[in-house]
PDB file of N, CA and C in Angstrom:
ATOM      1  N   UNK A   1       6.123   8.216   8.133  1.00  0.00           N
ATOM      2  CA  UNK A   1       5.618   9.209   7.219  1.00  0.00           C
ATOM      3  C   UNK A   1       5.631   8.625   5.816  1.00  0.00           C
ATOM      4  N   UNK A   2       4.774   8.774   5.400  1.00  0.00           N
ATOM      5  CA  UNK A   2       5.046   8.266   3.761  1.00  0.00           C
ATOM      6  C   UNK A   2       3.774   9.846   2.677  1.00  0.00           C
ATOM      7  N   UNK A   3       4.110   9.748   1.866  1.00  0.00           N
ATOM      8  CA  UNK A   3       3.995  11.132   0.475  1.00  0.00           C
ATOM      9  C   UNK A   3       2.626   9.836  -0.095  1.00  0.00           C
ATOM     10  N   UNK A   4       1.507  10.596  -0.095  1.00  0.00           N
ATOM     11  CA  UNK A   4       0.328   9.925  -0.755  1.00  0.00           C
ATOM     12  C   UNK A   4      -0.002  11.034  -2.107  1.00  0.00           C
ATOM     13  N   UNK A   5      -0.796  10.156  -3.516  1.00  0.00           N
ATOM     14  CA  UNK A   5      -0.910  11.562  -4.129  1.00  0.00           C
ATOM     15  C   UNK A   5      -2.292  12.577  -4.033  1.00  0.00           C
ATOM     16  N   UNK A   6      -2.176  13.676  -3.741  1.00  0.00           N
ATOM     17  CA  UNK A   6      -3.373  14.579  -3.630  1.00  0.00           C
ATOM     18  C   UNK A   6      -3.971  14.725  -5.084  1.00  0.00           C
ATOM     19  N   UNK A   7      -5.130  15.771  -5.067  1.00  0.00           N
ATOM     20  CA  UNK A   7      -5.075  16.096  -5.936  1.00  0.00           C
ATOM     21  C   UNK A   7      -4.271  17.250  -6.880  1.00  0.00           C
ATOM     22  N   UNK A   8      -4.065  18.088  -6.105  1.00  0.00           N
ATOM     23  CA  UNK A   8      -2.880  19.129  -6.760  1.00  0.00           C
ATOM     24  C   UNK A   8      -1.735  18.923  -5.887  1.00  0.00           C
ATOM     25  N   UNK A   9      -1.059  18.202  -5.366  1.00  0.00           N
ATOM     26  CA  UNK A   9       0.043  17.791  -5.239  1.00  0.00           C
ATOM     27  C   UNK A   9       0.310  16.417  -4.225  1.00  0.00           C
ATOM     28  N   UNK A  10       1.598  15.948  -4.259  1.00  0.00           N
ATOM     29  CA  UNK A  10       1.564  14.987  -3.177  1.00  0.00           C
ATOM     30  C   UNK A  10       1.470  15.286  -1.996  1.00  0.00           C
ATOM     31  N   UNK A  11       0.602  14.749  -0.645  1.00  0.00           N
ATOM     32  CA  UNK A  11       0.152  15.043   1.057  1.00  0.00           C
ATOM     33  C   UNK A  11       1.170  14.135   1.317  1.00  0.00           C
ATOM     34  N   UNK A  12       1.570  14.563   2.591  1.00  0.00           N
ATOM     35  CA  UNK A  12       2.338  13.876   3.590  1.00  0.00           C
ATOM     36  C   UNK A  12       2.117  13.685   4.588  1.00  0.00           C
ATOM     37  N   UNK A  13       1.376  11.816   5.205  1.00  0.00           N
ATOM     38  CA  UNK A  13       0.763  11.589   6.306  1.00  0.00           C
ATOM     39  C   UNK A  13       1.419  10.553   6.643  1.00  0.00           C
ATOM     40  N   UNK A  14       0.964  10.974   8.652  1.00  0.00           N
ATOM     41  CA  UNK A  14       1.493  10.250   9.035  1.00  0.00           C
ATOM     42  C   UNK A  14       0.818   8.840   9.369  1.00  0.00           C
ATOM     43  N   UNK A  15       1.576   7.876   9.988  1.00  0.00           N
ATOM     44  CA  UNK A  15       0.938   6.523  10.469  1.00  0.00           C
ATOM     45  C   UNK A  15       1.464   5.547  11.522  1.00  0.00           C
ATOM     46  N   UNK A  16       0.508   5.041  12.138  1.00  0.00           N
ATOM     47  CA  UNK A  16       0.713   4.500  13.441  1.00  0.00           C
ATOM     48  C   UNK A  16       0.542   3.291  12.948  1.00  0.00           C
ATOM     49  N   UNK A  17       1.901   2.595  12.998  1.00  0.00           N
ATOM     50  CA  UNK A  17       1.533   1.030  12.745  1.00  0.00           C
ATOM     51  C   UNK A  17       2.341   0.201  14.444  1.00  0.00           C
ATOM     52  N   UNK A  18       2.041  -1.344  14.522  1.00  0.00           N
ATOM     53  CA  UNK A  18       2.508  -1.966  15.294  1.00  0.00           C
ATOM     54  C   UNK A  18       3.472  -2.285  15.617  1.00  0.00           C
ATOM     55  N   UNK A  19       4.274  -2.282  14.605  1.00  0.00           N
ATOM     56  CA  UNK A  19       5.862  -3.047  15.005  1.00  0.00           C
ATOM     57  C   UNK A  19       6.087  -2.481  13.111  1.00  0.00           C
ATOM     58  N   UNK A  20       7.979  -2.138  13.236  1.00  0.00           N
ATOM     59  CA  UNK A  20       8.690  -2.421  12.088  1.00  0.00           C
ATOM     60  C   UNK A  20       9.346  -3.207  11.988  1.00  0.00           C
ATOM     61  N   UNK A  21       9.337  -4.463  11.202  1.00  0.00           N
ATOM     62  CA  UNK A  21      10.548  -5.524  11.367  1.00  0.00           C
ATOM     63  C   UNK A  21      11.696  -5.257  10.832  1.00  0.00           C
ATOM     64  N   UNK A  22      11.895  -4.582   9.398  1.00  0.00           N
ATOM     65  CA  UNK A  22      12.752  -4.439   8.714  1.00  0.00           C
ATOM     66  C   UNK A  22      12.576  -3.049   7.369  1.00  0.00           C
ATOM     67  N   UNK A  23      12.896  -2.470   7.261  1.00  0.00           N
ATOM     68  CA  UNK A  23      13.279  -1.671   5.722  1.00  0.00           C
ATOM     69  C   UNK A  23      13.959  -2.418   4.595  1.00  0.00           C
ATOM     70  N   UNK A  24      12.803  -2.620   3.734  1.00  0.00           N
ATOM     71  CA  UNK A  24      13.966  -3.196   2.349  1.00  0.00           C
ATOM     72  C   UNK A  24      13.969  -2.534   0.930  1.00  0.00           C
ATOM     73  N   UNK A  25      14.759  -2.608   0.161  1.00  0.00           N
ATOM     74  CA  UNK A  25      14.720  -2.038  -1.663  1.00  0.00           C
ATOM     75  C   UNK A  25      14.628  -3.184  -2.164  1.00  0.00           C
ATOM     76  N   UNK A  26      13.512  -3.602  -2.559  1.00  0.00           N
ATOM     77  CA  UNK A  26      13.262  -4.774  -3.405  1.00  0.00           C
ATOM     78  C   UNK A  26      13.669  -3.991  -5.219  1.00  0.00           C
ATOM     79  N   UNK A  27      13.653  -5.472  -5.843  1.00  0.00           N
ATOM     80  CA  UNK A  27      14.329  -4.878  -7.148  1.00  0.00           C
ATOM     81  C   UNK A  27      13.065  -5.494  -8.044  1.00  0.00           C
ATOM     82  N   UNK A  28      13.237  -4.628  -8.923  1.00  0.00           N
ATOM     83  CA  UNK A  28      11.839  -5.355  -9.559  1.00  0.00           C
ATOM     84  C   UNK A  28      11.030  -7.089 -10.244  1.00  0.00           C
ATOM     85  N   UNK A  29      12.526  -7.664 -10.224  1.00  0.00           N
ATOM     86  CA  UNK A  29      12.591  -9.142 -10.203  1.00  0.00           C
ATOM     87  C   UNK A  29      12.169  -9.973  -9.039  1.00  0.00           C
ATOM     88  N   UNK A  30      12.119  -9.279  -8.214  1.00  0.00           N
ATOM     89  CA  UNK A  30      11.408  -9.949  -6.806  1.00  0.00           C
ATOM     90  C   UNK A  30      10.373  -9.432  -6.584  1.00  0.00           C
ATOM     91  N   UNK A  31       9.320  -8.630  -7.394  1.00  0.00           N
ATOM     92  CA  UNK A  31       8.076  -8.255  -7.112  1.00  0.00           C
ATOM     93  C   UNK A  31       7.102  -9.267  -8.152  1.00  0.00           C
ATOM     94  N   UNK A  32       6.173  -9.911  -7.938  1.00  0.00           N
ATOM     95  CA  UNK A  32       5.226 -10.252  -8.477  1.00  0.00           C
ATOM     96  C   UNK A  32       4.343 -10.019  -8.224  1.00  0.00           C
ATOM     97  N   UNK A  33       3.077  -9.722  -9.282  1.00  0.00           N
ATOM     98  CA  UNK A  33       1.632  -9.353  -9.673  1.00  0.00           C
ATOM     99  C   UNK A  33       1.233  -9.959  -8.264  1.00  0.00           C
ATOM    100  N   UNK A  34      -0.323  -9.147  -7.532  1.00  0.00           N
ATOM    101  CA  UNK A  34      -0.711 -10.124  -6.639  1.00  0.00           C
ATOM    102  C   UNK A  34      -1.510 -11.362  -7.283  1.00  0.00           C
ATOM    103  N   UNK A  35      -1.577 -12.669  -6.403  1.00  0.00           N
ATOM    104  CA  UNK A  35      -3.063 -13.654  -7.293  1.00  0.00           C
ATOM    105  C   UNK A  35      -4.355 -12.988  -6.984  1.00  0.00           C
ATOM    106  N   UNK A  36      -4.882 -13.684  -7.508  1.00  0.00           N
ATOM    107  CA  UNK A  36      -6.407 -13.523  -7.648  1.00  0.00           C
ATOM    108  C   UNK A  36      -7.047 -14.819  -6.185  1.00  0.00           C
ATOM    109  N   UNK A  37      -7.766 -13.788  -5.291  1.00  0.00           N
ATOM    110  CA  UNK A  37      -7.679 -14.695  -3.886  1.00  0.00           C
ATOM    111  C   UNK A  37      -8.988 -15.193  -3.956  1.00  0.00           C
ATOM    112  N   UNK A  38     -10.158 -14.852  -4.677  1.00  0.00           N
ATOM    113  CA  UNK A  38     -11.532 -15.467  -5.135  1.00  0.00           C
ATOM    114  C   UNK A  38     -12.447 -13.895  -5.394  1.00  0.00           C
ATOM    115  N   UNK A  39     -13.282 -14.444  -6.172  1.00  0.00           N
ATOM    116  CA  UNK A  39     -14.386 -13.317  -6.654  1.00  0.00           C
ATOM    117  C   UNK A  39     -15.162 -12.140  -5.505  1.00  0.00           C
ATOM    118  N   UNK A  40     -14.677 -12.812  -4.057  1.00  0.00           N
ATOM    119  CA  UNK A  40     -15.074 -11.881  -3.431  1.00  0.00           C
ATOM    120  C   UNK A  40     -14.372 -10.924  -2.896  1.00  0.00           C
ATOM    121  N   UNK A  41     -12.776 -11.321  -2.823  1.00  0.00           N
ATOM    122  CA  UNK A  41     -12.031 -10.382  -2.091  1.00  0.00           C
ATOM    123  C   UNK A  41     -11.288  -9.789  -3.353  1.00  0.00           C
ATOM    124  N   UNK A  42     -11.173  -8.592  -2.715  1.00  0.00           N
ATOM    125  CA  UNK A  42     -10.603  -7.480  -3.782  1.00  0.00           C
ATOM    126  C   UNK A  42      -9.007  -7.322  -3.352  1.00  0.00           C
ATOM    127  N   UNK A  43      -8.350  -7.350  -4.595  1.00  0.00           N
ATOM    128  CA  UNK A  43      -6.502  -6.987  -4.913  1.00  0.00           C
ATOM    129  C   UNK A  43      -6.574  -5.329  -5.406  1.00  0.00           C
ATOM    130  N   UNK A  44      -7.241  -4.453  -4.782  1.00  0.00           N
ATOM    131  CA  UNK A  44      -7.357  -3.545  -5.245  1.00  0.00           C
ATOM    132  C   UNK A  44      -5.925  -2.607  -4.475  1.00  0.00           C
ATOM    133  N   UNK A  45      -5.564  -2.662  -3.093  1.00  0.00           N
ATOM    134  CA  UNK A  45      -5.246  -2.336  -2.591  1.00  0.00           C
ATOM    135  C   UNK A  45      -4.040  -2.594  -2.355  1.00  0.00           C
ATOM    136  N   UNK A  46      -3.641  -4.080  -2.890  1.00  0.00           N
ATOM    137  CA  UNK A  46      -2.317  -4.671  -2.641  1.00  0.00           C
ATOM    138  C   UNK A  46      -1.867  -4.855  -4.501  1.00  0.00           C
ATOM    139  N   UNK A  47      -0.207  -4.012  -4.328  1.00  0.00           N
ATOM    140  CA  UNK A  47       0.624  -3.383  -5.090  1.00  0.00           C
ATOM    141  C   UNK A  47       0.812  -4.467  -6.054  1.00  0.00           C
ATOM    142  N   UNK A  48       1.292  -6.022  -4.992  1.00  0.00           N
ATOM    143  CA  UNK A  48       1.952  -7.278  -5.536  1.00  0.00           C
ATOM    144  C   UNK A  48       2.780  -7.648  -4.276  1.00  0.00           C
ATOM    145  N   UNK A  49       3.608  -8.586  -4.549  1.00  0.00           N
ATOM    146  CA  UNK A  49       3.751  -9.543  -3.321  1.00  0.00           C
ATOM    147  C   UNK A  49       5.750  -9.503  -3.620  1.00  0.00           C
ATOM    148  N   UNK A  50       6.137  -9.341  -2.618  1.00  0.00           N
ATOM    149  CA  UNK A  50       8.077  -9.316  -2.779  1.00  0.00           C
ATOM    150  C   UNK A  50       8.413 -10.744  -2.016  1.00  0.00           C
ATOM    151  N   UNK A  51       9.190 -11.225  -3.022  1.00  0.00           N
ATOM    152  CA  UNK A  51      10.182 -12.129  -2.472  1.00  0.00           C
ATOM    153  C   UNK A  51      11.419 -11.884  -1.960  1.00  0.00           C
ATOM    154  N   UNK A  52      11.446 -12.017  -0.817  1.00  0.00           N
ATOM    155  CA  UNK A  52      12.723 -12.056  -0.001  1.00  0.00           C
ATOM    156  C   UNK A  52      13.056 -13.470   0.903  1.00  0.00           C
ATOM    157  N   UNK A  53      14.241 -14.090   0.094  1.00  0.00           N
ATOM    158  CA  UNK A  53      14.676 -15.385   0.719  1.00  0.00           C
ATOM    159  C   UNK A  53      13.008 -16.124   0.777  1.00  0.00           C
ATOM    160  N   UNK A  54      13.119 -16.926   1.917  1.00  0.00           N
ATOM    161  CA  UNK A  54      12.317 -17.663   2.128  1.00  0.00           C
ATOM    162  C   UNK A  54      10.806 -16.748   2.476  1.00  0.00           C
ATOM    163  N   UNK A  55      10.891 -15.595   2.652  1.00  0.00           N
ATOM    164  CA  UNK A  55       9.507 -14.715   2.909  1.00  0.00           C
ATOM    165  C   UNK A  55       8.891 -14.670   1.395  1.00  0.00           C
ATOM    166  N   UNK A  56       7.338 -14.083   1.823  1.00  0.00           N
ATOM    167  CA  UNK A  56       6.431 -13.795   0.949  1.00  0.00           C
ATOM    168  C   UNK A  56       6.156 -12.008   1.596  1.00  0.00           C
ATOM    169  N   UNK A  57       6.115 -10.755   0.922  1.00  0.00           N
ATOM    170  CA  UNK A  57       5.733  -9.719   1.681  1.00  0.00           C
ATOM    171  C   UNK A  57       4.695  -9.472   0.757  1.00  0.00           C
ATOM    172  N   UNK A  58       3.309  -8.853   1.510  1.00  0.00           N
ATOM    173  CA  UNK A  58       2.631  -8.114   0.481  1.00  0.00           C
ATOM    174  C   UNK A  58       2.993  -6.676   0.713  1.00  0.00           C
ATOM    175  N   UNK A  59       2.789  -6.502  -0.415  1.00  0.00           N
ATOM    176  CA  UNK A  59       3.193  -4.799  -1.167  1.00  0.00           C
ATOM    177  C   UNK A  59       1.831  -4.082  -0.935  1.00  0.00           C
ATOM    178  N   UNK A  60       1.702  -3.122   0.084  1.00  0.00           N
ATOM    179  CA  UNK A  60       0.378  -1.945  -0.123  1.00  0.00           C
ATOM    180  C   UNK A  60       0.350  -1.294  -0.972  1.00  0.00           C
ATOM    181  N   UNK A  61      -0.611  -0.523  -2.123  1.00  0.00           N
ATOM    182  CA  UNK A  61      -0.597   0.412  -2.786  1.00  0.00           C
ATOM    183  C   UNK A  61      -0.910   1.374  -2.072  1.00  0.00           C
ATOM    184  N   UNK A  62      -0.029   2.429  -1.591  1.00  0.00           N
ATOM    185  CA  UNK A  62       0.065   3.062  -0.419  1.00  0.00           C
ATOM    186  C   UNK A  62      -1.058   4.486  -0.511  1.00  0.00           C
ATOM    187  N   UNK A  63      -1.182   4.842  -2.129  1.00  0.00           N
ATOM    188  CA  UNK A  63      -1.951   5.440  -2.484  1.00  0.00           C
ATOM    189  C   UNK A  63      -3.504   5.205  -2.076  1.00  0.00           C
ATOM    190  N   UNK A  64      -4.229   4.054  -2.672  1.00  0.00           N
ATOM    191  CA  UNK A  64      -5.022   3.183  -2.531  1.00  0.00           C
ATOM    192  C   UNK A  64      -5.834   3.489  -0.987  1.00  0.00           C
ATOM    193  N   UNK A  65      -4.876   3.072  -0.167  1.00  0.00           N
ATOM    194  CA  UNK A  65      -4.971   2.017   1.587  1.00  0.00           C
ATOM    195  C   UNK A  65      -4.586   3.898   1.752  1.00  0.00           C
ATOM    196  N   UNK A  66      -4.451   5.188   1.831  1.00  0.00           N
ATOM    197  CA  UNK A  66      -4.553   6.261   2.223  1.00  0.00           C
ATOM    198  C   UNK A  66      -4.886   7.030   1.598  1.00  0.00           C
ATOM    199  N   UNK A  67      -5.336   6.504   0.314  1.00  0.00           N
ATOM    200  CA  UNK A  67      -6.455   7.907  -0.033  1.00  0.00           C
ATOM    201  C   UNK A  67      -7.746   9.054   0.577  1.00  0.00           C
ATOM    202  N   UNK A  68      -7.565   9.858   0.225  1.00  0.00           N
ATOM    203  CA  UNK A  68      -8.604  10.966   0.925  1.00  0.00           C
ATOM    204  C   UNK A  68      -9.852  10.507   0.746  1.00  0.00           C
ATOM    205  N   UNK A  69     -10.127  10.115  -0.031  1.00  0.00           N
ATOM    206  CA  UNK A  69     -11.681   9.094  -0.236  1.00  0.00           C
ATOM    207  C   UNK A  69     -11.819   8.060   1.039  1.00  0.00           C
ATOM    208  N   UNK A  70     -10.707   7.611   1.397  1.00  0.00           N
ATOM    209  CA  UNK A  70     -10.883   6.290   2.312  1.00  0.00           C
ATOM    210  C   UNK A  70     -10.471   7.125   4.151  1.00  0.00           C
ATOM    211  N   UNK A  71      -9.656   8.577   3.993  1.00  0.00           N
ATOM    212  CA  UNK A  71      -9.030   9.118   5.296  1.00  0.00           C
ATOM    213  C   UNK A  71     -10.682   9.376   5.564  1.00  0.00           C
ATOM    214  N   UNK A  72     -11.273  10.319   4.687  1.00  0.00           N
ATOM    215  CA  UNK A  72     -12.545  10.801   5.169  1.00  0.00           C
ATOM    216  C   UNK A  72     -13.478  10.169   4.797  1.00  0.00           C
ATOM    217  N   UNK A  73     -14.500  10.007   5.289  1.00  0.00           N
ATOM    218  CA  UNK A  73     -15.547   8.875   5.652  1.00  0.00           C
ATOM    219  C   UNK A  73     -16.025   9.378   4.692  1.00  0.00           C
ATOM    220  N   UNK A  74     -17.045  10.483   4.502  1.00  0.00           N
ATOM    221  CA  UNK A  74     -17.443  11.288   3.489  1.00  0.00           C
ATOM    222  C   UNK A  74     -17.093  11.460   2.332  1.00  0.00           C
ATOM    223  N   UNK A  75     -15.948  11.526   1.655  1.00  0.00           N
ATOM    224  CA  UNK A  75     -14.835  11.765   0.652  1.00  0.00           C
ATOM    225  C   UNK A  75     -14.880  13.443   0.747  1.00  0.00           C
ATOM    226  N   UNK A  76     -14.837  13.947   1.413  1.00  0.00           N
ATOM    227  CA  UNK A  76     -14.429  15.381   1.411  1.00  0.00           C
ATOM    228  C   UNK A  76     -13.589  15.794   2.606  1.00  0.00           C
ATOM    229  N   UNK A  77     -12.576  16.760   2.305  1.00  0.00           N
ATOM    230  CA  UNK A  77     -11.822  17.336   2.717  1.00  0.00           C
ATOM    231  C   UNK A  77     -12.195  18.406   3.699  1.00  0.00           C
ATOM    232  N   UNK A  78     -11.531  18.034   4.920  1.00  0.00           N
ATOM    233  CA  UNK A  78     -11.934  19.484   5.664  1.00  0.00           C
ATOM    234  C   UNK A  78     -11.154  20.750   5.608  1.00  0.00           C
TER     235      UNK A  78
END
């Protein structure tokens, strides 16, 4: 479950992903800006990238990657 923001308040949806490896609290010293991956692909969606030990994680902008614009094909609400 994760809290996306609506327009008059935050929705709470759910999601079917593949596997969880881990839960972490990254601190803000281990988050960096995402790069720039070339003129065609868009960082619109990704938050920035966490360092943990030897990993690289990308960060979703969870807003973004579940907005109601992107749930409904249409951008309207049923």
């Amino acid at each position: 479950m994760v809290e996306i923001a609506g327009e008059a308040s935050p929705v709470a949806v759910g999601l079917v992903v593949d596997a969880v490896d881990s839960v972490l609290n990254l601190k803000e010293e281990q988050i960096e800006k995402a790069p720039v991956f070339s003129a065609r692909i868009s960082r619109d969606c990704i938050q920035g990238l966490g360092k943990v030990e030897n990993k690289v994680i990308i960060l979703l902008d969870i807003d973004l990657v579940c907005s109601l614009e992107t749930v409904f094909e249409d951008g309207q609400e049923s």
